[in-house]
Protein backbone atom coordinates (compact mmCIF):
# COMPACT_ATOMS: atom_id res chain seq x y z
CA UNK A 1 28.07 74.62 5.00
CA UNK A 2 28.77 78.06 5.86
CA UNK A 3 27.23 79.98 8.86
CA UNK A 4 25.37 82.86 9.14
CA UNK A 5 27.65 85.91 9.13
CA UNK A 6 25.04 86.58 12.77
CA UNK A 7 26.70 83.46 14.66
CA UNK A 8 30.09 84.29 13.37
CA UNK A 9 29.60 87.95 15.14
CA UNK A 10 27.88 86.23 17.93
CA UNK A 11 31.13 83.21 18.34
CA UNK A 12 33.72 85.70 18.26
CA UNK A 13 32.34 87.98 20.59
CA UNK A 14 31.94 85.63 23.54
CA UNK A 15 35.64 84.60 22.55
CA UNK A 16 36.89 88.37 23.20
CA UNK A 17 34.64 88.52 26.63
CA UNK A 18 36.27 84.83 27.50
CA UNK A 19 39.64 86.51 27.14
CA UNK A 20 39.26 90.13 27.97
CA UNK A 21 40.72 89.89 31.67
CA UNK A 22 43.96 87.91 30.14
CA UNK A 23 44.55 90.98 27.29
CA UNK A 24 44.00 93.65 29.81
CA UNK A 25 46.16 92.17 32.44
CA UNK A 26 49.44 94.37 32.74
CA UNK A 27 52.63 92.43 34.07
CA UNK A 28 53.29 92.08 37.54
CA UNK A 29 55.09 95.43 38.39
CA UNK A 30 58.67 94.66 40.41
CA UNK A 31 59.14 94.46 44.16
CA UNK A 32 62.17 93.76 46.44
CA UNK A 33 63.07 91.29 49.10
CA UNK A 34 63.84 93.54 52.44
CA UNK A 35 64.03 93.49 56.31
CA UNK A 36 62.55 96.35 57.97
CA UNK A 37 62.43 96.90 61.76
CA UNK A 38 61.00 99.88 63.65
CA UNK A 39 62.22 103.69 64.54
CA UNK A 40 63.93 103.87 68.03
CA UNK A 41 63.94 107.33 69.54
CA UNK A 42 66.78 107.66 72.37
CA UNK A 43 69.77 109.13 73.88
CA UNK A 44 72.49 109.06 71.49
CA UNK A 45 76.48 111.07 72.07
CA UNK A 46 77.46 113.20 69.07
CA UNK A 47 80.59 112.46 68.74
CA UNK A 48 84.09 113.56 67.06
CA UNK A 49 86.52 111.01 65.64
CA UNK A 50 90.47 112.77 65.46
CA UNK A 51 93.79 111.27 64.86
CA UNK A 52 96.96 112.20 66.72
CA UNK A 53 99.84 110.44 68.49
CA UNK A 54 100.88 109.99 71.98
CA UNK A 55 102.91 112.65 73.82
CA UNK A 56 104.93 113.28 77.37
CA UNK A 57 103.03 114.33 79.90
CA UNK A 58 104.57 117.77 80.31
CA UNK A 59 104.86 118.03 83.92
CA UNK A 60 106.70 114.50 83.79
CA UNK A 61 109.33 115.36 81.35
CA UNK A 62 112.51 116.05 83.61
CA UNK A 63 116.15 116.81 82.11
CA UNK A 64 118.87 115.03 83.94
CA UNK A 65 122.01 117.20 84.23
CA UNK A 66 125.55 116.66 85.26
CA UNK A 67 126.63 118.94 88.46
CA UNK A 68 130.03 119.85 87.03
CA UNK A 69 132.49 120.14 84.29
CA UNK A 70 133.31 117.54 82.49
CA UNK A 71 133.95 114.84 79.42
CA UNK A 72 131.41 111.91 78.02
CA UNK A 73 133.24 108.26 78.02
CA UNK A 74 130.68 106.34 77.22
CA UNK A 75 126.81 106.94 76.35
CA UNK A 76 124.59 104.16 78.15
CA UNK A 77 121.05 104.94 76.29
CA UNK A 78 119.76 105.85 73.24
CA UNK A 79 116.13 108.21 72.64
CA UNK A 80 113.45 106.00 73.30
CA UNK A 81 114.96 103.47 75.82
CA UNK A 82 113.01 102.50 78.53
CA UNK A 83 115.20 102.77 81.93
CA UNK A 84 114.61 101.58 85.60
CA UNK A 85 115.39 103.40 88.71
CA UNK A 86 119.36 103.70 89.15
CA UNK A 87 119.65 102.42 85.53
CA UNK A 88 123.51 104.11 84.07
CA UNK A 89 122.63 107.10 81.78
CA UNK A 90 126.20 108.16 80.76
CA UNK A 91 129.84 107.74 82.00
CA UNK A 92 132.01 110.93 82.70
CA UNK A 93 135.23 112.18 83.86
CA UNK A 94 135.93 115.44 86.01
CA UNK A 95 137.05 118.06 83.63
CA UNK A 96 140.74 118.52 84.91
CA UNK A 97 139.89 122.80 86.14
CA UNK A 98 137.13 121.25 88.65
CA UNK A 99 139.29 118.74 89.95
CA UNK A 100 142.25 121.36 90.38
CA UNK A 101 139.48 124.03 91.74
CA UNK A 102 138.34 120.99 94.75
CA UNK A 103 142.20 120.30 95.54
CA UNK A 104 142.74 124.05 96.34
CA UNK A 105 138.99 124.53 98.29
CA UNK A 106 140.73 120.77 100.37
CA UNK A 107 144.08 122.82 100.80
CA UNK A 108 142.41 125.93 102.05
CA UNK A 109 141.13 124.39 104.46
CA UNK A 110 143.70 123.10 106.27
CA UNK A 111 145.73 126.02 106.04
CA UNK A 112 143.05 128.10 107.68
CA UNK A 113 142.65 125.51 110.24
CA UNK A 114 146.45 125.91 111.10
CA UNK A 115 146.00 129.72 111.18
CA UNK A 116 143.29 129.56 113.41
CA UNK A 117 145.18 127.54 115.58
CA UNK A 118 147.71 129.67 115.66
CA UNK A 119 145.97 132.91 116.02
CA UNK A 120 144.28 131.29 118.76
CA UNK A 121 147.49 131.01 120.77
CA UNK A 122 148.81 134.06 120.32
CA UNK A 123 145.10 135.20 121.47
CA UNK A 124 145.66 133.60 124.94
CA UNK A 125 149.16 134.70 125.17
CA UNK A 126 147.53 138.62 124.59
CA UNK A 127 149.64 138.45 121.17
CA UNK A 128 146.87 138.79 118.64
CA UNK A 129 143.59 140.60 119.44
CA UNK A 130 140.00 139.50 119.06
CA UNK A 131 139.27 140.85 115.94
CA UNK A 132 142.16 138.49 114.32
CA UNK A 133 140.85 135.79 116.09
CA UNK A 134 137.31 136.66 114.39
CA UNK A 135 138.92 136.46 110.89
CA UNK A 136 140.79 133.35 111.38
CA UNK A 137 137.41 131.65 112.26
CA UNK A 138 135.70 133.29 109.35
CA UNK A 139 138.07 132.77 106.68
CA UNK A 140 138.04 128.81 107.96
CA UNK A 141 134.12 128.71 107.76
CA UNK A 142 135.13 130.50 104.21
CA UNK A 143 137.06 127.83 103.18
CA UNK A 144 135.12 124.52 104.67
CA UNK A 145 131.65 126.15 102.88
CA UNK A 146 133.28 126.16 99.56
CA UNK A 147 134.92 122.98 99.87
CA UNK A 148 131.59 121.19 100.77
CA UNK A 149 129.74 123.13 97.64
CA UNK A 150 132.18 121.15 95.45
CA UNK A 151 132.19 117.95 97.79
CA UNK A 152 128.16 118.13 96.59
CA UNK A 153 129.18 118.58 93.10
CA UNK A 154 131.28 115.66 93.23
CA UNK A 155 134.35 118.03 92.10
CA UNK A 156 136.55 115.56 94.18
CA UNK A 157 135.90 112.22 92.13
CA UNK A 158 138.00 111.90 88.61
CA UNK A 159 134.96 109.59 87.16
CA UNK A 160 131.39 108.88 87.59
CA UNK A 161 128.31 107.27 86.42
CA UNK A 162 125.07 109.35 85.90
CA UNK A 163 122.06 107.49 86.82
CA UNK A 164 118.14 107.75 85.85
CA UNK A 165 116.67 109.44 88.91
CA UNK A 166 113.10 107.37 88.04
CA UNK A 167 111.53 104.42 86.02
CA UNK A 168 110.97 106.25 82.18
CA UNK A 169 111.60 106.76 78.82
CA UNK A 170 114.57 108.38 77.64
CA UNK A 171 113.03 111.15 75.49
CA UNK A 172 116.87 112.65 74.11
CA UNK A 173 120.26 112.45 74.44
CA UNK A 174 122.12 115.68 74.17
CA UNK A 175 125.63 114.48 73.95
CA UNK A 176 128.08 112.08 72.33
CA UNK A 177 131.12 109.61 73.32
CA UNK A 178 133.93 112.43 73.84
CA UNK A 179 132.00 115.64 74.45
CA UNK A 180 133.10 118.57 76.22
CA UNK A 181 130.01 119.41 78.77
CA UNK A 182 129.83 122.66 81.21
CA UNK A 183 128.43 122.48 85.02
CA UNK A 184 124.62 121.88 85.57
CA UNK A 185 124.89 121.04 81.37
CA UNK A 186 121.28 118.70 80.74
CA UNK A 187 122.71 115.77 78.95
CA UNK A 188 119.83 113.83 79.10
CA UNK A 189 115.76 114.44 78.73
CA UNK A 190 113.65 111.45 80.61
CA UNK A 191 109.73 111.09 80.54
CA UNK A 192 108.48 109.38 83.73
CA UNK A 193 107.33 105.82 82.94
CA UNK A 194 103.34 105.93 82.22
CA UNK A 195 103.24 110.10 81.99
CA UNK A 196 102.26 110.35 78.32
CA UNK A 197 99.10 112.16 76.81
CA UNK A 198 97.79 111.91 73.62
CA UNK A 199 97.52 115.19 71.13
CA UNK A 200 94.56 114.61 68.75
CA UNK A 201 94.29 116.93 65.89
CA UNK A 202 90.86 118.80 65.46
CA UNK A 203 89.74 120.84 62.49
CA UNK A 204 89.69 124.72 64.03
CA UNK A 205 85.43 125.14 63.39
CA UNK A 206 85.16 121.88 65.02
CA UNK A 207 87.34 122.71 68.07
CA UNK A 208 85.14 125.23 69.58
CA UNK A 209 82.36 122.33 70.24
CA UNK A 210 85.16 120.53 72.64
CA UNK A 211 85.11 121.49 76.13
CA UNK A 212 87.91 119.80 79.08
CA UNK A 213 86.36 117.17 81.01
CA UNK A 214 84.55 115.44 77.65
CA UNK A 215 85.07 111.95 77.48
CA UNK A 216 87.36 109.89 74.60
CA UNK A 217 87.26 106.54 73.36
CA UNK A 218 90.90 105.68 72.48
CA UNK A 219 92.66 103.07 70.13
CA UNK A 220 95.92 102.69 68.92
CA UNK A 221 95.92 102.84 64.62
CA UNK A 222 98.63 99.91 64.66
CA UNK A 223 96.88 97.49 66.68
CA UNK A 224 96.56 96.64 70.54
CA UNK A 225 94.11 97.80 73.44
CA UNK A 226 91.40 100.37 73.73
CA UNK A 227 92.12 103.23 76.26
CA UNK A 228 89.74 105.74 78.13
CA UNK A 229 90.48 109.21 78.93
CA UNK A 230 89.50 112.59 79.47
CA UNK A 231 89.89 116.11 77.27
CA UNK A 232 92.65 117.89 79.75
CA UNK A 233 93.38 121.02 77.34
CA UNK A 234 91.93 122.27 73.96
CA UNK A 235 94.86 124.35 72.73
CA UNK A 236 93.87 127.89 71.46
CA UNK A 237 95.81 127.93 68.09
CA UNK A 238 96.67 126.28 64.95
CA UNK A 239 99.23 123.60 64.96
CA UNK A 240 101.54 125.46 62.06
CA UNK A 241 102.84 121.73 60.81
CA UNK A 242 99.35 120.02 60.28
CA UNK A 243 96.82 123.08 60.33
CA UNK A 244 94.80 121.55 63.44
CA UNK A 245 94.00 122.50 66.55
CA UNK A 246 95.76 120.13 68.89
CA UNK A 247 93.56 118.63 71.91
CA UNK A 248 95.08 117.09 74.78
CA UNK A 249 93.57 113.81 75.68
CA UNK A 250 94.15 112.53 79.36
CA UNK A 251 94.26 108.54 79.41
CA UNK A 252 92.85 107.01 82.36
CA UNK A 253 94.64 103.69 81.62
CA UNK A 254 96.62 103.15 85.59
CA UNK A 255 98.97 100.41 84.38
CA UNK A 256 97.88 100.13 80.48
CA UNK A 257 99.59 103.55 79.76
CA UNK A 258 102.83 101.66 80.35
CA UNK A 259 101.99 100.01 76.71
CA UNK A 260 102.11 103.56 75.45
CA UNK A 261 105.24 105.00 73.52
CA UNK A 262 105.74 108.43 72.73
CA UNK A 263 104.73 108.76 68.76
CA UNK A 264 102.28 106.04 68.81
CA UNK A 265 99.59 106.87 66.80
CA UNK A 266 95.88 107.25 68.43
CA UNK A 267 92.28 107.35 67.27
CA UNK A 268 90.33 109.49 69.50
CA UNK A 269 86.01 109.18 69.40
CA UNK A 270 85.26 112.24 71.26
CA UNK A 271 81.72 112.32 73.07
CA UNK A 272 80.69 115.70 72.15
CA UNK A 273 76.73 116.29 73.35
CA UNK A 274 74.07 113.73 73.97
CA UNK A 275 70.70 114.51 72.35
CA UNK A 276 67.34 112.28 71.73
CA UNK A 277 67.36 111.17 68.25
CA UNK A 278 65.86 108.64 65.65
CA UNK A 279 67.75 105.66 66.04
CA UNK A 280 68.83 103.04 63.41
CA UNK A 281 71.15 100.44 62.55
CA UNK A 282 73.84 101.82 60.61
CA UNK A 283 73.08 100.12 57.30
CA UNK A 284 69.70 101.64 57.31
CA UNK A 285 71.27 105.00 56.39
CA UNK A 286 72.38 105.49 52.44
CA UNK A 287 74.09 108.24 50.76
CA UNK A 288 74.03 109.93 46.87
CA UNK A 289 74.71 113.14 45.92
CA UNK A 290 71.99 114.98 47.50
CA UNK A 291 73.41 113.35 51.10
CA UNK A 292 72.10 110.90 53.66
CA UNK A 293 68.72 109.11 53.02
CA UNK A 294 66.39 106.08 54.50
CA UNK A 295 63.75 104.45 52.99
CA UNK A 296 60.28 103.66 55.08
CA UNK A 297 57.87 101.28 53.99
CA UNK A 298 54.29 102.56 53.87
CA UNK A 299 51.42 100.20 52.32
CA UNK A 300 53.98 97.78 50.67
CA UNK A 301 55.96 100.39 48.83
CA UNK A 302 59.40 102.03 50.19
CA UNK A 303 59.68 105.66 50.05
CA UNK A 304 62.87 107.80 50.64
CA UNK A 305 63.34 110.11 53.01
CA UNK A 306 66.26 112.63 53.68
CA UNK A 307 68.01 112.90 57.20
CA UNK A 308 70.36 114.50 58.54
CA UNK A 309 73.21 112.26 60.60
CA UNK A 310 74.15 113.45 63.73
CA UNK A 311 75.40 111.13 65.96
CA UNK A 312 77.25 107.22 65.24
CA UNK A 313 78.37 104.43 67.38
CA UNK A 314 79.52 100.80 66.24
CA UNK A 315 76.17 99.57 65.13
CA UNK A 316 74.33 102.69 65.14
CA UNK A 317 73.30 105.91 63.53
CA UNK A 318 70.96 108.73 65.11
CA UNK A 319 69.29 110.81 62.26
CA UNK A 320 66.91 113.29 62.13
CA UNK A 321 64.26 114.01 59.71
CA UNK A 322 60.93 114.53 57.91
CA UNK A 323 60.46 110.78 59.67
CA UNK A 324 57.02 108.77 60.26
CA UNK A 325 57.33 106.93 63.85
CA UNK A 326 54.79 104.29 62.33
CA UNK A 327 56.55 103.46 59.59
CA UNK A 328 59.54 100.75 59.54
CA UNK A 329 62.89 101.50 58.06
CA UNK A 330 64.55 99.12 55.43
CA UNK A 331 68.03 97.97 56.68
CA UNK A 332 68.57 95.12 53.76
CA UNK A 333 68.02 95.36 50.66
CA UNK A 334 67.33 99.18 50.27
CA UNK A 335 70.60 99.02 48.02
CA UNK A 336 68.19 98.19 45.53
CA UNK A 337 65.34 100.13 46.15
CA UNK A 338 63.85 103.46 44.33
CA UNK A 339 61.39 105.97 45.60
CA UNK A 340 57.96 104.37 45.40
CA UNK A 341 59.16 100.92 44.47
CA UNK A 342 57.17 97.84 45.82
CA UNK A 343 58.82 95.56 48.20
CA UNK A 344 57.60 92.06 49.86
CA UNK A 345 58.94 90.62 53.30
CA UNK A 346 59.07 93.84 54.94
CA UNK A 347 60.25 91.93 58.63
């Protein structure tokens, strides 16, 4: 029996009203998974990360010298040896000249002792007048002053051991086994045992920030404890070798330093300023090509925002920028994110 071509109208439009919410429906649109916490605005240090190694202290660098003529017989230390009080330093013999040059000063003496003597009894006897007397006792005191200047040089002894004048490092050796040395040569260079700075390089438009007095953060690049110190110098040229400016750090380390080694390499974080800035963790802040970045969620949907890093610790990054205090910042997840893009589970 067919139907009326009015009920077939009538059927298949209350079909197309049944289903007209399904067939107009668009997909659900995409949204991320992130954790979001608030803005923090507080005091935050700028700071400067370098890289140098660990130097002598130059007012603790002394250079141990031999106080007369003479020949090496044996070498006791090598550069880099660390030395105790006392500790041998070199052997030596008395070059033969300065051993002939005390035996004449010894005979000298005596022979202007005995013509002192002498004049001094032909003085009583009215046989020699004063003024011989006066230069009998003046070529004596002649003769016993130059014999005690080499008695203090040791001129007298055939052998002797040099030893370190302090606790240090040896720093260099400036002879070998069999060497020929002059009087008051420097045979050895010793740095005072915990007297070391540390030289961090600095790019030159970066060095006029630094200021003495600034605080560092130190840590050795190979491993072992972090050190404190102080900016003591911020040299006022270009290192020629690396193209830096070198800076002078000042460890405040007391018994640590003694762990230090000249040419141990250091990591210096250099507080630069402290300024009152947006506050973040550190994975909160992304990068691309147009620089550093956040994204803030506002009504479900994360939108980027540019900033401008200016200060880092550890765990945190202090930004500035076009920023909305109300608004939280992604910290996971915003890998994944693009401007305007929905996101659920925003704490």
């Amino acid at each position: 029996m067919k139907q009326p071509l009015s009920m077939i109208l009538a059927g298949t439009a209350l079909l197309c009203a049944m289903f007209a919410p399904y067939a107009s429906a668009a997909p659900d649109a995409p949204s991320v998974l992130v954790h979001a916490v608030p803005l923090v605005r507080k005091l935050m240090a700028t700071e400067l990360t370098a890289y140098g190694s660990v130097i002598a202290d130059q007012g603790a660098i002394a250079v141990v010298s031999v106080p007369r003529a003479g020949r090496v017989t044996r070498l006791d230390v090598t550069p880099g040896e660390r030395v105790a009080r006392a500790a041998p330093l070199m052997q030596f013999t008395t070059d033969p000249a300065a051993l002939a040059a005390y035996r004449q000063a010894d005979t000298a003496v005596r022979v202007a002792r005995d013509d002192l003597s002498r004049t001094q009894q032909l003085a009583d006897q009215q046989l020699a007048t004063q003024s011989q007397l006066a230069g009998a006792r003046k070529t004596l005191a002649d003769a016993e002053a130059n014999l005690a200047a080499l008695q203090a040089q040791g001129s007298g002894r055939t052998a002797e051991t040099l030893t370190a004048p302090f606790a240090g490092v040896v720093q260099a050796v400036n002879v070998k086994t069999g060497d020929l040395f002059g009087a008051r040569a420097g045979v050895v260079q010793l740095i005072r045992a915990g007297a070391f700075a540390i030289a961090l390089g600095v790019a030159p438009e970066k060095a006029t920030q630094l200021r003495t007095g600034m605080t560092v953060q130190l840590t050795p690049v190979f491993g072992g404890a972090d050190l404190s110190g102080r900016v003591s110098a911020v040299q006022g040229m270009i290192d020629p070798a690396t193209r830096l400016v070198n800076v002078v750090v000042q460890p405040g380390c007391g018994a640590q330093c003694a762990a230090l080694l000249p040419g141990m390499q250091m990591k210096g974080v250099i507080a630069v300023t402290q300024q009152t800035l947006w506050t973040v963790p550190r994975s909160a802040v992304l990068t691309d090509d147009n620089g550093a970045y956040v994204f803030q969620i506002a009504d479900g949907h994360a939108h980027r925002v540019d900033v401008k890093v200016l200060a880092q610790s550890v765990t945190e990054t202090g930004i500035n920028g076009n920023l909305d205090p109300q608004h939280e910042v992604v910290v996971l997840g915003n890998y994944e994110l693009v401007d305007g893009m929905a996101v659920r589970g925003a704490r």
